[in-house]
Protein backbone atom coordinates (compact mmCIF):
# COMPACT_ATOMS: atom_id res chain seq x y z
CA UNK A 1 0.00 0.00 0.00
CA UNK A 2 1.51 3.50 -0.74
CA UNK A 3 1.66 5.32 2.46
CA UNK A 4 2.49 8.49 0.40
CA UNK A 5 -0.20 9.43 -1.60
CA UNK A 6 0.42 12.48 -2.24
CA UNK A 7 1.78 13.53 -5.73
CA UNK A 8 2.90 16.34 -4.53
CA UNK A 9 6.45 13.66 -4.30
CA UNK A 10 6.22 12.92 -7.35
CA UNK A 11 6.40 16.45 -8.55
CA UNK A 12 9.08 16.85 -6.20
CA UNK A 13 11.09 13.62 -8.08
CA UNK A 14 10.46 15.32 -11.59
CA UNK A 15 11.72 18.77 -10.34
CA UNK A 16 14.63 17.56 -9.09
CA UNK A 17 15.63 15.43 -12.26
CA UNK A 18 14.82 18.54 -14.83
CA UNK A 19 16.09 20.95 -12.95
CA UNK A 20 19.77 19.89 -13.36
CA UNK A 21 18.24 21.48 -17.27
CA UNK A 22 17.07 24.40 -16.33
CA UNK A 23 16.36 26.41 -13.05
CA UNK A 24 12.67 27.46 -15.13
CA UNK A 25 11.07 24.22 -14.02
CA UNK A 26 7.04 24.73 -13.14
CA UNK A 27 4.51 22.09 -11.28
CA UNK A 28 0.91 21.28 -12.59
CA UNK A 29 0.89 24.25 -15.06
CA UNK A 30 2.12 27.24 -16.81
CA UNK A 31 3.11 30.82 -15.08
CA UNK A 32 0.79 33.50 -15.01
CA UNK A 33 3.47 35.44 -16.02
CA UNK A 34 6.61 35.17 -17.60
CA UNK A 35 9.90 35.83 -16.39
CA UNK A 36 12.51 37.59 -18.76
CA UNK A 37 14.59 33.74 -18.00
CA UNK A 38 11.63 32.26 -19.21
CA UNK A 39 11.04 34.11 -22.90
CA UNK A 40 14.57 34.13 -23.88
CA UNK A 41 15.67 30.81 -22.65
CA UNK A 42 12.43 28.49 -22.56
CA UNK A 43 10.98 26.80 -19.53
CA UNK A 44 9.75 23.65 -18.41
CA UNK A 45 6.21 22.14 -17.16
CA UNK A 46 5.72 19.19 -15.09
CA UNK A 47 2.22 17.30 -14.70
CA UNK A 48 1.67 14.10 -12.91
CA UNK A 49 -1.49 11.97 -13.35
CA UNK A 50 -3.51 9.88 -10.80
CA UNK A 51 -1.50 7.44 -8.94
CA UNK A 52 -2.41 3.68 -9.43
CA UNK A 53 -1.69 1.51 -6.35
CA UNK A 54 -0.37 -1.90 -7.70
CA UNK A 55 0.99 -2.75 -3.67
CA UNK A 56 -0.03 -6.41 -2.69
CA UNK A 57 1.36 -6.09 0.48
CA UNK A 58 1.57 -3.99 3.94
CA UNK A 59 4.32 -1.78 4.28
CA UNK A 60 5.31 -2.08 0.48
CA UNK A 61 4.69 0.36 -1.40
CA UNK A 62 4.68 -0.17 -5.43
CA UNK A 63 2.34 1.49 -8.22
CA UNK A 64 3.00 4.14 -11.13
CA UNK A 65 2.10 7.38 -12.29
CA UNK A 66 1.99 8.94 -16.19
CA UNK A 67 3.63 12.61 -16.00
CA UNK A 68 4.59 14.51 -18.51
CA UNK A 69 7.37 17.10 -19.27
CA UNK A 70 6.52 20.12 -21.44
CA UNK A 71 9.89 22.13 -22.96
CA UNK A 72 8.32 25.38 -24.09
CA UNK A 73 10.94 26.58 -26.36
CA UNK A 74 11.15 30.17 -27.88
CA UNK A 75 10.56 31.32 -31.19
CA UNK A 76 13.00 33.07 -33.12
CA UNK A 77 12.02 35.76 -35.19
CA UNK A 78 9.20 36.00 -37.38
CA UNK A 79 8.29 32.28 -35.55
CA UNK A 80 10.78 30.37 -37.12
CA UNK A 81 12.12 27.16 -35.13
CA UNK A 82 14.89 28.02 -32.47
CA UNK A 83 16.96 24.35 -33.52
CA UNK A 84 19.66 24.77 -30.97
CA UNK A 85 17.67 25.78 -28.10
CA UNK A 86 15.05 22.99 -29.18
CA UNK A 87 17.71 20.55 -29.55
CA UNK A 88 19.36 21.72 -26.02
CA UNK A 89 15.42 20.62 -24.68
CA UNK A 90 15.23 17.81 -26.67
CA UNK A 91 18.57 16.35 -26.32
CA UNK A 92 18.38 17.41 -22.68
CA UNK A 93 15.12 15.78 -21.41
CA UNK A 94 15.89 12.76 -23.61
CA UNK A 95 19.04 12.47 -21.34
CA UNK A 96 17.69 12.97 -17.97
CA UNK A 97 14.42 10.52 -18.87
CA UNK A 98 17.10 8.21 -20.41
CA UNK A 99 19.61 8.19 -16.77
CA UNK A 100 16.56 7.46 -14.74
CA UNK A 101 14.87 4.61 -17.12
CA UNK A 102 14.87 1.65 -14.86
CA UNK A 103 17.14 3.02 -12.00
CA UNK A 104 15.63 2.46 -8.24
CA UNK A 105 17.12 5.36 -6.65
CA UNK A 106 17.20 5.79 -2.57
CA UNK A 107 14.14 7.83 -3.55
CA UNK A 108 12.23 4.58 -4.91
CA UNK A 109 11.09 6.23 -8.12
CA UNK A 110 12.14 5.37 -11.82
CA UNK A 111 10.83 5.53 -15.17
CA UNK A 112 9.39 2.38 -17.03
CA UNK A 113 10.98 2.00 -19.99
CA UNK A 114 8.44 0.64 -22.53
CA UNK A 115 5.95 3.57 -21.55
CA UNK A 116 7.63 6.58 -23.16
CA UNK A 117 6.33 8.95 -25.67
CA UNK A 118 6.71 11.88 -27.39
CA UNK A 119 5.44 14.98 -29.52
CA UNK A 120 5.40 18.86 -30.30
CA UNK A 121 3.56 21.32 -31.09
CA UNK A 122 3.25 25.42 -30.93
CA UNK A 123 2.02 27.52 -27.97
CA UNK A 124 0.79 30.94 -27.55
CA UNK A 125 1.42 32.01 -23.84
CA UNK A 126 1.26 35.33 -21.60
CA UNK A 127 1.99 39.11 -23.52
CA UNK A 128 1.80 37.28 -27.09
CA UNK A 129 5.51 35.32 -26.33
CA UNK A 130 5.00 32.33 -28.81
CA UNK A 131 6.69 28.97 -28.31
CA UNK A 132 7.59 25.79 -29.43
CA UNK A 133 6.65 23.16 -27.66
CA UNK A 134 8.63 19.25 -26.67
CA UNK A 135 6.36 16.92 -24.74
CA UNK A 136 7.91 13.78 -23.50
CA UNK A 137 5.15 11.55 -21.70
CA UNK A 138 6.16 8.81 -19.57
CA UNK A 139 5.26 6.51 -16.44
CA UNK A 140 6.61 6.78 -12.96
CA UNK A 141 7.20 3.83 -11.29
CA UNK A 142 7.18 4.44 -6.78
CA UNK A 143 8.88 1.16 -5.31
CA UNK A 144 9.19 2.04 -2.11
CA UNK A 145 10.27 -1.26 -0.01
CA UNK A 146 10.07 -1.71 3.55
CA UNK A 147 13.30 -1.64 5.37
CA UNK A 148 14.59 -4.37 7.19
CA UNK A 149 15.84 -3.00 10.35
């Protein structure tokens, strides 16, 4: 049974693995409002989905969770794809979703392998700033075992 249902960790898990990208890393949605960071360099959104319990016994705690990661990435002039800053995102979340594929941290999360997918698209956000957007979708697996003390 997962004692910590709150996916609150979870966002917590995916904040500190994209971070190490960028320090423009948001939880559950876009900003209100844009920082000057956030137009010229591109920023990050996190959202987790419900949590599915898969635990069969007390005290162990296993199920999963599909989150995404949203890159927006800025235009460059006249709207035309930014390629290196998209392929900094790209290349970038790839990486970090790649490193953690399979790995039980001390943390007891890790992405599933076979449950990764991807897309983009284009974005109109706050003051008319126009993006491009990377979405990488994936699960989250919690194993959290009991320790044996």
């Amino acid at each position: 049974m997962i004692t910590d249902n709150s996916r609150i960790s979870v966002y917590d898990y995916l904040s500190s693995l994209f971070t190490t990208l960028t320090p423009n890393v948001y939880s559950m949605s876009e900003p209100t409002t844009t920082t000057e960071s956030d137009t010229e360099n591109g920023f990050i959104v996190t959202k987790v989905g419900g949590l599915n319990d898969e635990s069969e016994f007390e005290g162990d705690a296993y199920g999963w969770v599909r989150c995404s990661v949203t890159a927006f990435v800025p235009k460059r002039d006249r709207g035309r794809l930014n390629k290196t800053k998209y392929r900094f995102f790209e290349d970038g979340i790839n990486g970090i979703i790649k490193a953690n594929t399979g790995l039980n941290n001390d943390g007891g999360y890790y992405i599933l392998e076979d449950s990764i997918l991807s897309m983009d698209d284009d974005e109109n956000t706050q003051k008319g700033n126009q993006f491009h957007v990377f979405v990488k979708s994936f699960v989250v697996v919690i194993d959290q075992q009991p320790s044996n003390s």
